[in-house]
N, C-alpha and C. Protein backbone atom coordinates (compact mmCIF):
# COMPACT_ATOMS: atom_id res chain seq x y z
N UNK A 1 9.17 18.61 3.96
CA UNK A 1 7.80 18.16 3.84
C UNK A 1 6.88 19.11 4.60
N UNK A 2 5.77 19.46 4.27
CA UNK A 2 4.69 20.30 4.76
C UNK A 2 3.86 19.57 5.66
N UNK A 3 4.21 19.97 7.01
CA UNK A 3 3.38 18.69 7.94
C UNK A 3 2.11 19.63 8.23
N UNK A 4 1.76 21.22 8.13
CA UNK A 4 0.92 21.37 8.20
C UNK A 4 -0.58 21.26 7.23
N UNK A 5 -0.06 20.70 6.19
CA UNK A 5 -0.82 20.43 4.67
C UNK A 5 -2.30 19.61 5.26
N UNK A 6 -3.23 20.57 5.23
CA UNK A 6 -4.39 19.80 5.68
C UNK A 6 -4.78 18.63 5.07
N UNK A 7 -4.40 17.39 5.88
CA UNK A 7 -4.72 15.95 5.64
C UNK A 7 -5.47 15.66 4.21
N UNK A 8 -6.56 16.55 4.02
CA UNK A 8 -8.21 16.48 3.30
C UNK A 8 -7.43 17.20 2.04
N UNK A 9 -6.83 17.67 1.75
CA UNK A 9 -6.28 18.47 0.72
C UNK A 9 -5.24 17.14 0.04
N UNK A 10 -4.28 16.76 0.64
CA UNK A 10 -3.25 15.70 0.47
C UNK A 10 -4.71 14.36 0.02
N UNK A 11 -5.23 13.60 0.68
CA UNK A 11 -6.41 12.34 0.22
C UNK A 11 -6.82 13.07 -1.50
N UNK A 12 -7.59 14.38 -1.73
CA UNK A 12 -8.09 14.72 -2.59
C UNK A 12 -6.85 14.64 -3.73
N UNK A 13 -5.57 15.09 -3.84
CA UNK A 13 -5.15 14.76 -4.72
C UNK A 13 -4.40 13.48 -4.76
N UNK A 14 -4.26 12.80 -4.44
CA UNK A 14 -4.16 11.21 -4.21
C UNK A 14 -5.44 10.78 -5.05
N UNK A 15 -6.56 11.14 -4.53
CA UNK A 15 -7.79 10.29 -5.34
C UNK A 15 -7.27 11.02 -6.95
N UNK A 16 -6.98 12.21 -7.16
CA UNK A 16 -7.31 13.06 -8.23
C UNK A 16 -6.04 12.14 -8.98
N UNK A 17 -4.62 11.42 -8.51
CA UNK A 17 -4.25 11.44 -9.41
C UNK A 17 -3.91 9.69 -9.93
N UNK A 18 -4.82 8.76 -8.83
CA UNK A 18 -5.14 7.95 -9.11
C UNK A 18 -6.50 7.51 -10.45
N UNK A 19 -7.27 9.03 -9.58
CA UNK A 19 -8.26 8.48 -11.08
C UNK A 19 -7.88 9.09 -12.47
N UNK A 20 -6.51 9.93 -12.37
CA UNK A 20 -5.80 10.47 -13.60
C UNK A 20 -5.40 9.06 -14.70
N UNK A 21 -5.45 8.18 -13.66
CA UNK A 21 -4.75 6.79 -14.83
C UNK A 21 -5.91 5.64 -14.28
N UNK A 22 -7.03 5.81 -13.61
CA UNK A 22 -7.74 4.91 -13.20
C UNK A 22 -8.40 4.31 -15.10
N UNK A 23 -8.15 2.48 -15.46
CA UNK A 23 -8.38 2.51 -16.30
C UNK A 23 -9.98 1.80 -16.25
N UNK A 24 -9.90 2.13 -18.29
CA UNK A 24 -10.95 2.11 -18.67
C UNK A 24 -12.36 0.84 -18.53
N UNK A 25 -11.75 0.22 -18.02
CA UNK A 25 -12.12 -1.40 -17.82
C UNK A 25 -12.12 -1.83 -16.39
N UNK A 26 -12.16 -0.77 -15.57
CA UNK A 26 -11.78 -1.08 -14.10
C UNK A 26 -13.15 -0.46 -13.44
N UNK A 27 -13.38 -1.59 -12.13
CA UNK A 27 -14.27 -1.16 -11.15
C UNK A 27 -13.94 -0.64 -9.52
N UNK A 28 -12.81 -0.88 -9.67
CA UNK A 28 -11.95 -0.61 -8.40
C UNK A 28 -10.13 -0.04 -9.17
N UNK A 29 -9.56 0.90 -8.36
CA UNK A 29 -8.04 0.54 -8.44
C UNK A 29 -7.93 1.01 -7.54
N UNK A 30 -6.65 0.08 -7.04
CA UNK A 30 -5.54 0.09 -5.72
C UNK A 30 -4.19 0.13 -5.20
N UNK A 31 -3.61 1.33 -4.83
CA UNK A 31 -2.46 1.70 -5.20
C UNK A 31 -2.05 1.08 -3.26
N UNK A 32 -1.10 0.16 -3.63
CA UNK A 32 0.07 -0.17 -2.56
C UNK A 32 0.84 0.23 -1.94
N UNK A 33 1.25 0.43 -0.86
CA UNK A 33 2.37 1.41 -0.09
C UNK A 33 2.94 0.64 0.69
N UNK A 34 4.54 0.52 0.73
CA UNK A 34 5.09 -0.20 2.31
C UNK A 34 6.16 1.50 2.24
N UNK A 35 6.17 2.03 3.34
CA UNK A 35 7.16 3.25 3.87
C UNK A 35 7.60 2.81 5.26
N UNK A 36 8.95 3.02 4.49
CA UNK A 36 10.18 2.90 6.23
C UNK A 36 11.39 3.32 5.82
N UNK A 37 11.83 3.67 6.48
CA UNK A 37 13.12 4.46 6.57
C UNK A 37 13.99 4.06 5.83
N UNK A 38 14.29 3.20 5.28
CA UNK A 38 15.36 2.85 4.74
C UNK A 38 15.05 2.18 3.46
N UNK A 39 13.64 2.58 2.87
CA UNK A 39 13.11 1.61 2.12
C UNK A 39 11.79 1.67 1.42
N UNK A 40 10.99 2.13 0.01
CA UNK A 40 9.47 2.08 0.31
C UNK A 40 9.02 0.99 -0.81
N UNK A 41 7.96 0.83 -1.03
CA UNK A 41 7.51 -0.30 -2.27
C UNK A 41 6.06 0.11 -2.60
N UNK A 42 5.65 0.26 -3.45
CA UNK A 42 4.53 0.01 -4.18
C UNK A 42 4.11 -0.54 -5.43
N UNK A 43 3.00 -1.05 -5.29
CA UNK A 43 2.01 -1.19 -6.58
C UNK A 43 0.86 -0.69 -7.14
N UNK A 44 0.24 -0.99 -8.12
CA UNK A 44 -0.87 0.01 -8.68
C UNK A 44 -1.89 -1.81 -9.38
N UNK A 45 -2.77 -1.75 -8.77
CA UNK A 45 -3.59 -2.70 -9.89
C UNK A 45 -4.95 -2.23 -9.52
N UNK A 46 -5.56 -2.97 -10.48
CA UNK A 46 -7.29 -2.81 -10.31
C UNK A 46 -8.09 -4.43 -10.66
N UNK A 47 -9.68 -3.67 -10.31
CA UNK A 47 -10.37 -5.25 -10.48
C UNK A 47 -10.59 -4.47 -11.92
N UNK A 48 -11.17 -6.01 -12.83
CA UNK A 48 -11.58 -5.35 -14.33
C UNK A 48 -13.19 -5.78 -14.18
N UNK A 49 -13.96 -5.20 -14.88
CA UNK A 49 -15.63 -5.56 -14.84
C UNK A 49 -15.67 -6.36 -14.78
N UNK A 50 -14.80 -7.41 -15.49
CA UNK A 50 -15.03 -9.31 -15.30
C UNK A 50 -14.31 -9.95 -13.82
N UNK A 51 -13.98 -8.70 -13.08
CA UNK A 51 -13.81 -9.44 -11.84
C UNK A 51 -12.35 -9.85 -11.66
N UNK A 52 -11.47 -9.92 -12.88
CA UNK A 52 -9.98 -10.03 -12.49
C UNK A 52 -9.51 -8.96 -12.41
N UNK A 53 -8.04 -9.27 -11.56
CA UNK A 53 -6.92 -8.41 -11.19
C UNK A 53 -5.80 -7.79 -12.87
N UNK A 54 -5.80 -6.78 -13.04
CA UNK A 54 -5.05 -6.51 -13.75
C UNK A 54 -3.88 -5.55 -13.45
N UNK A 55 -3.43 -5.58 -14.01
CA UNK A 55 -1.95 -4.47 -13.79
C UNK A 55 -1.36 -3.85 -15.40
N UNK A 56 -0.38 -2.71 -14.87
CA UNK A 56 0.11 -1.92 -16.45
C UNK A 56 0.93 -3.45 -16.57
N UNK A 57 1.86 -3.70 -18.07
CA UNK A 57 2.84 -4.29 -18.63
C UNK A 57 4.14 -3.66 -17.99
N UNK A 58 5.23 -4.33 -17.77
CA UNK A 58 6.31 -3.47 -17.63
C UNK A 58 6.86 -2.31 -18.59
N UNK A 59 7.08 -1.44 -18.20
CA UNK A 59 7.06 -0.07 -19.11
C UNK A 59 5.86 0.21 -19.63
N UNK A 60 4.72 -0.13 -19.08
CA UNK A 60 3.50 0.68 -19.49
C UNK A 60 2.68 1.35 -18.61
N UNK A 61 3.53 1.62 -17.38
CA UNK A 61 3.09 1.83 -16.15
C UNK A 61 3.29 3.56 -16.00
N UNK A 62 2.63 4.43 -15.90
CA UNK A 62 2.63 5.83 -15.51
C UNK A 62 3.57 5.84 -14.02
N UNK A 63 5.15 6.13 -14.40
CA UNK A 63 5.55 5.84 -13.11
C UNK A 63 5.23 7.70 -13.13
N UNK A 64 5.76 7.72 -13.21
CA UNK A 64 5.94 9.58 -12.69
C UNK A 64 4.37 9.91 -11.90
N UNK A 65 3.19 9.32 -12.38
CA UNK A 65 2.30 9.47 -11.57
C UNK A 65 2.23 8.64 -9.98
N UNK A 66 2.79 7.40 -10.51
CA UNK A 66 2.55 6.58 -8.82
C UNK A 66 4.04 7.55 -8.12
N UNK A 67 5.19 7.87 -8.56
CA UNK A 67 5.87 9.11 -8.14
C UNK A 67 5.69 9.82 -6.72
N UNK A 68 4.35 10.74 -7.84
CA UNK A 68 3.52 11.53 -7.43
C UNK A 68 2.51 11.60 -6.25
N UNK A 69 1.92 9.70 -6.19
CA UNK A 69 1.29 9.33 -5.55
C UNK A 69 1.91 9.52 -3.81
N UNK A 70 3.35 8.38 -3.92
CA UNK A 70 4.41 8.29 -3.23
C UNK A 70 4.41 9.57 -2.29
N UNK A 71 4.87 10.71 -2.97
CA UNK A 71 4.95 11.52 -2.15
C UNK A 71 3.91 12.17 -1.19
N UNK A 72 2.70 12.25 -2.16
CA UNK A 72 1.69 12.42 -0.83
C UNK A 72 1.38 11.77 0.06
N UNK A 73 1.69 10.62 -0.19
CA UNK A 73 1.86 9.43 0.71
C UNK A 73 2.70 9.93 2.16
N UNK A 74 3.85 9.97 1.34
CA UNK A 74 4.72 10.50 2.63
C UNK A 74 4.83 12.01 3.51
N UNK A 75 3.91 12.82 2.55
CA UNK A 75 3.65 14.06 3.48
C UNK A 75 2.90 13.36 4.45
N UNK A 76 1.67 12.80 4.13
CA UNK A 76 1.27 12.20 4.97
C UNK A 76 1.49 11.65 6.08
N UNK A 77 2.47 10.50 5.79
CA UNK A 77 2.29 9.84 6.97
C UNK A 77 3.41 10.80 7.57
N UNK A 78 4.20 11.90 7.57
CA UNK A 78 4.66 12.45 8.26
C UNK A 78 3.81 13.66 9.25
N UNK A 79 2.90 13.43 8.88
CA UNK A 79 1.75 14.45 9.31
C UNK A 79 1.07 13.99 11.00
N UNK A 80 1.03 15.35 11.90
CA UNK A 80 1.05 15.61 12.91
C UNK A 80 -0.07 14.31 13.37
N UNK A 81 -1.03 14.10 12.53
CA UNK A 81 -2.33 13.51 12.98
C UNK A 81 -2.09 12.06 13.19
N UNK A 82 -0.57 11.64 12.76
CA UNK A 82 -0.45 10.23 12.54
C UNK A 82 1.11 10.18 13.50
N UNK A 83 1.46 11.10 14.19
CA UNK A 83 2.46 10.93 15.47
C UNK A 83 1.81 10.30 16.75
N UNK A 84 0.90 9.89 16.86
CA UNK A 84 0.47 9.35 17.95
C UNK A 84 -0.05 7.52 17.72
N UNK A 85 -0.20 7.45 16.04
CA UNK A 85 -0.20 6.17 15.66
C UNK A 85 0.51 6.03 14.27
N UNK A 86 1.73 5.90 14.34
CA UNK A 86 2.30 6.10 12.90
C UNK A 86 1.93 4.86 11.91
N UNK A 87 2.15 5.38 10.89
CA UNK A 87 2.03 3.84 9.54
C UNK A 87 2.83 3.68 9.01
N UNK A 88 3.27 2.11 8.39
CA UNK A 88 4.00 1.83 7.24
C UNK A 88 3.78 1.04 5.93
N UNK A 89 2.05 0.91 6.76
CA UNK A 89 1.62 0.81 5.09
C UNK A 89 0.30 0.97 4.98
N UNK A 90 -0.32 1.32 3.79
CA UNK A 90 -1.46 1.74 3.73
C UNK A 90 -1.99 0.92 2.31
N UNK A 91 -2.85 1.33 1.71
CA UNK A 91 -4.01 0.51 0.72
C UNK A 91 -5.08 1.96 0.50
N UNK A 92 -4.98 2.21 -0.49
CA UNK A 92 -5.60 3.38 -1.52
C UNK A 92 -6.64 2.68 -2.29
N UNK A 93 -7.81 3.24 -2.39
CA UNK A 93 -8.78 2.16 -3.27
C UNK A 93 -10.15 3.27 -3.46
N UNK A 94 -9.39 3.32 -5.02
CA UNK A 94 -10.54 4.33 -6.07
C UNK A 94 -11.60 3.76 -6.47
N UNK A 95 -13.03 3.78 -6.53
CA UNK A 95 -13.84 3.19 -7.27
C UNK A 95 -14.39 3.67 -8.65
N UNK A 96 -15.07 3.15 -9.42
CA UNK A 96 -15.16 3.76 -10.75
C UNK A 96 -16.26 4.53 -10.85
N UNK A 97 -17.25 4.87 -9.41
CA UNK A 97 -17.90 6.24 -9.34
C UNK A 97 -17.23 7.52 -8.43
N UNK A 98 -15.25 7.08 -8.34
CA UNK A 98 -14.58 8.21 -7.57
C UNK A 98 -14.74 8.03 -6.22
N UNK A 99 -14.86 7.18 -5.54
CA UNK A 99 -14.97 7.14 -4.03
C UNK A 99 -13.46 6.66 -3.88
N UNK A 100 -13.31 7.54 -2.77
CA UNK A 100 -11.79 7.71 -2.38
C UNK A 100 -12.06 6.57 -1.06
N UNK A 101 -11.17 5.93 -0.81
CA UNK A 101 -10.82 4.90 0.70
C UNK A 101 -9.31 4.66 0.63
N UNK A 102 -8.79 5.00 2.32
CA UNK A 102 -7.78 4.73 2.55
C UNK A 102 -7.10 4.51 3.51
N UNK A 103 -6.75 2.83 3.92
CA UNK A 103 -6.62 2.58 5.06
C UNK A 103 -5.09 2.13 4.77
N UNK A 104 -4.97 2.13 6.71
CA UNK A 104 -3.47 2.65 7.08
C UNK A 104 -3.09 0.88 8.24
N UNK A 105 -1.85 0.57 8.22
CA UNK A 105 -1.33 -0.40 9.23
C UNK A 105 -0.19 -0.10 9.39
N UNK A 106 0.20 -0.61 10.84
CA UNK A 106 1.81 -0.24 11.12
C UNK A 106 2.22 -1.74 11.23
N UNK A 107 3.13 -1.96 10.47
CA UNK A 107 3.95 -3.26 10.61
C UNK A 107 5.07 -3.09 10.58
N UNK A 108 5.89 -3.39 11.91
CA UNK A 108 7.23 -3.41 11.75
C UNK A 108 7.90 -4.28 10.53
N UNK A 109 9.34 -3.40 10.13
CA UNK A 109 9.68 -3.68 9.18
C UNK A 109 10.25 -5.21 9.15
N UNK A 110 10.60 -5.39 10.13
CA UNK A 110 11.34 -7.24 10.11
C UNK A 110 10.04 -8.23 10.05
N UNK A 111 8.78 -7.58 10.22
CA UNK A 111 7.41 -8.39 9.37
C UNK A 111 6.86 -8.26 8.45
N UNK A 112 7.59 -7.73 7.58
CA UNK A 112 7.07 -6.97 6.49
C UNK A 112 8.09 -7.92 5.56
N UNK A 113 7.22 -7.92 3.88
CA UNK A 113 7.70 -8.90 3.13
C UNK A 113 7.49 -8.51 1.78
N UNK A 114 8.41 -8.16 1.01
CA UNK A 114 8.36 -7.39 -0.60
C UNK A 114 6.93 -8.33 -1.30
N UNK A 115 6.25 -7.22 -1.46
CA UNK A 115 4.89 -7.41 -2.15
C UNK A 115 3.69 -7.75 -1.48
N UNK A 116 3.89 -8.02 -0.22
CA UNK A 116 3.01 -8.31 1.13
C UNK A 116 2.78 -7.00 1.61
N UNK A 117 0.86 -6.68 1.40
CA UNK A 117 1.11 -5.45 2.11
C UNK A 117 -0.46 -5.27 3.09
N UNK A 118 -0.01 -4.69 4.07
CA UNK A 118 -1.24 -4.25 4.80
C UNK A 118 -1.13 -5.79 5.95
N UNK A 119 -0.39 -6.57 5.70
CA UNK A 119 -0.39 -7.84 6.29
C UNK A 119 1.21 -7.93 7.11
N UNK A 120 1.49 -8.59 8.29
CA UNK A 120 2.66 -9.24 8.87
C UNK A 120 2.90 -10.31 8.02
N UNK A 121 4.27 -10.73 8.01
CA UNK A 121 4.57 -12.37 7.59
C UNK A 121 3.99 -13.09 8.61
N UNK A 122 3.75 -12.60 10.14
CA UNK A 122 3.42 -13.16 11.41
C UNK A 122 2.23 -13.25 11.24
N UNK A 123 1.34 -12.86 10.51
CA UNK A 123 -0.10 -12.62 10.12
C UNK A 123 -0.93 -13.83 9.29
N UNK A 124 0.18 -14.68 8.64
CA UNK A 124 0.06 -15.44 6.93
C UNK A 124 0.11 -17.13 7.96
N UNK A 125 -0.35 -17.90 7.18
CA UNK A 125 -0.46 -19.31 7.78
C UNK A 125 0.69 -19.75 6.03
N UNK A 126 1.37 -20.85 6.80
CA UNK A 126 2.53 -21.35 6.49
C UNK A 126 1.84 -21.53 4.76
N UNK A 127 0.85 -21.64 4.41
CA UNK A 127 0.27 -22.16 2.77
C UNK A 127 0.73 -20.51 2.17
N UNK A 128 0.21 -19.59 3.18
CA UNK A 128 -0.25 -18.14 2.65
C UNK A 128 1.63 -17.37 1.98
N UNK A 129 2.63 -18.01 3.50
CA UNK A 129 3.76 -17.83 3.20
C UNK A 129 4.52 -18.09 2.18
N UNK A 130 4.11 -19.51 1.66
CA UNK A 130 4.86 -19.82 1.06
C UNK A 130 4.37 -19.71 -0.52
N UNK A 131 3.10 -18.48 -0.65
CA UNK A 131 2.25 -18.35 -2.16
C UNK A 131 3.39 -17.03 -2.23
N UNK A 132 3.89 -16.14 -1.15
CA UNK A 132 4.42 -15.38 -1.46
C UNK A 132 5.73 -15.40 -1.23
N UNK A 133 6.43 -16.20 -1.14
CA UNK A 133 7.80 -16.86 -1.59
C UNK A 133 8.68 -16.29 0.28
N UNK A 134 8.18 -16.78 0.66
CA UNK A 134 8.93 -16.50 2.35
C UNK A 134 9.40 -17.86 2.21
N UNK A 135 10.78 -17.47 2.99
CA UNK A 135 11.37 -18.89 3.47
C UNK A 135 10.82 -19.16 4.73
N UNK A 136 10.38 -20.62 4.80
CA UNK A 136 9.81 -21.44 5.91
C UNK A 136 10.43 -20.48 7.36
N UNK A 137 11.94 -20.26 7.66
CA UNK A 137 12.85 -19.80 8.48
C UNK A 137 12.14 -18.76 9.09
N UNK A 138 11.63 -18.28 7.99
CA UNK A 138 11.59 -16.50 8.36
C UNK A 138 10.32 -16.41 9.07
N UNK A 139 9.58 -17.40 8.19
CA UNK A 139 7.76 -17.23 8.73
C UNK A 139 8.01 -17.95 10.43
N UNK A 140 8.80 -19.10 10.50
CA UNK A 140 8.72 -19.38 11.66
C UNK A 140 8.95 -18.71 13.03
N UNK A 141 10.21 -17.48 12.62
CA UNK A 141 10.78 -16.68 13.37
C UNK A 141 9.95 -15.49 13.38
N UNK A 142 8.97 -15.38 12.62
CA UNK A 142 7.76 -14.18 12.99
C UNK A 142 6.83 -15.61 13.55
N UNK A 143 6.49 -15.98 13.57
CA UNK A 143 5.65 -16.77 14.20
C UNK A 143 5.83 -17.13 16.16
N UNK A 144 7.15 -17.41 16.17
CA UNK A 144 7.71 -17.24 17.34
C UNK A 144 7.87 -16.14 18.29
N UNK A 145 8.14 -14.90 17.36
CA UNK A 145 8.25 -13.68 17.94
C UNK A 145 6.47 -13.29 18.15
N UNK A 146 5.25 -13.33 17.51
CA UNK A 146 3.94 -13.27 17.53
C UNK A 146 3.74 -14.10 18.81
N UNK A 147 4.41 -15.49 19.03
CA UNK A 147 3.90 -16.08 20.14
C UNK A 147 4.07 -15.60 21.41
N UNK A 148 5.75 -15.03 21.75
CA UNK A 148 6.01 -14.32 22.49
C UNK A 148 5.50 -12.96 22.98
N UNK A 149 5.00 -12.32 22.41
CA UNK A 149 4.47 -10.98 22.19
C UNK A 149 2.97 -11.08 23.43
């Protein structure tokens, strides 16, 4: 990986290849990231002019581009500027006049929850947990460990 890849170079094609599939009916899209060592996850959706969430169909999804995405992702967060506060997940968000935004959180991975992102399970109130299919167990035991902390 190229850790000297100026940061501003890596964001620009990220925006460039999000708005490569940014669709036609969209006022926002937002590409998902969880990265950890042993493991990464993403998604791709957008708002539509009428204000809902949409997503590709299965197999209608440009993977080779979110791919693509992925990896700048991870030059990234391997990048010198983010050794002093590392991330494991971030939130990408194109608008439909091209404004690039992209924010970063570190959540350890034992709070972290497939399809939960930018958020702790320790973060979610027991209604929030259980919209995203956590067992009661688990939320309690981040809840406990949050109390302790």
């Amino acid at each position: 990986m190229n850790h000297t890849q100026d940061p501003q170079e890596i964001y620009e094609k990220i925006g460039q290849l999000i708005w490569s599939i940014f669709p036609d009916n969209g006022l926002e899209a937002y590409f998902y990231m969880q990265i950890y060592k042993t493991s990464t996850e993403k998604v791709y959706n957008w708002l539509t002019e009428n204000g809902d969430k949409a997503r590709y169909g299965f197999g209608d999804a440009p993977y080779n581009v979110y791919d693509k995405i992925e990896e700048q992702l991870k030059v990234l967060q391997q990048h010198e500027i983010f050794k002093k506060e590392p991330w494991t997940h971030c939130k990408v968000t194109v608008t439909d006049e091209g404004k690039l935004t992209i924010n970063f959180a570190y959540i350890e991975n034992e709070n972290s929850w497939p399809g939960l992102y930018m958020r702790g399970v320790s973060e979610l109130t027991v209604e929030e947990a259980d919209e995203y299919g956590i067992p009661y167990e688990d939320w309690v035991k981040q809840q406990n460990k949050k109390a302790k902390a």
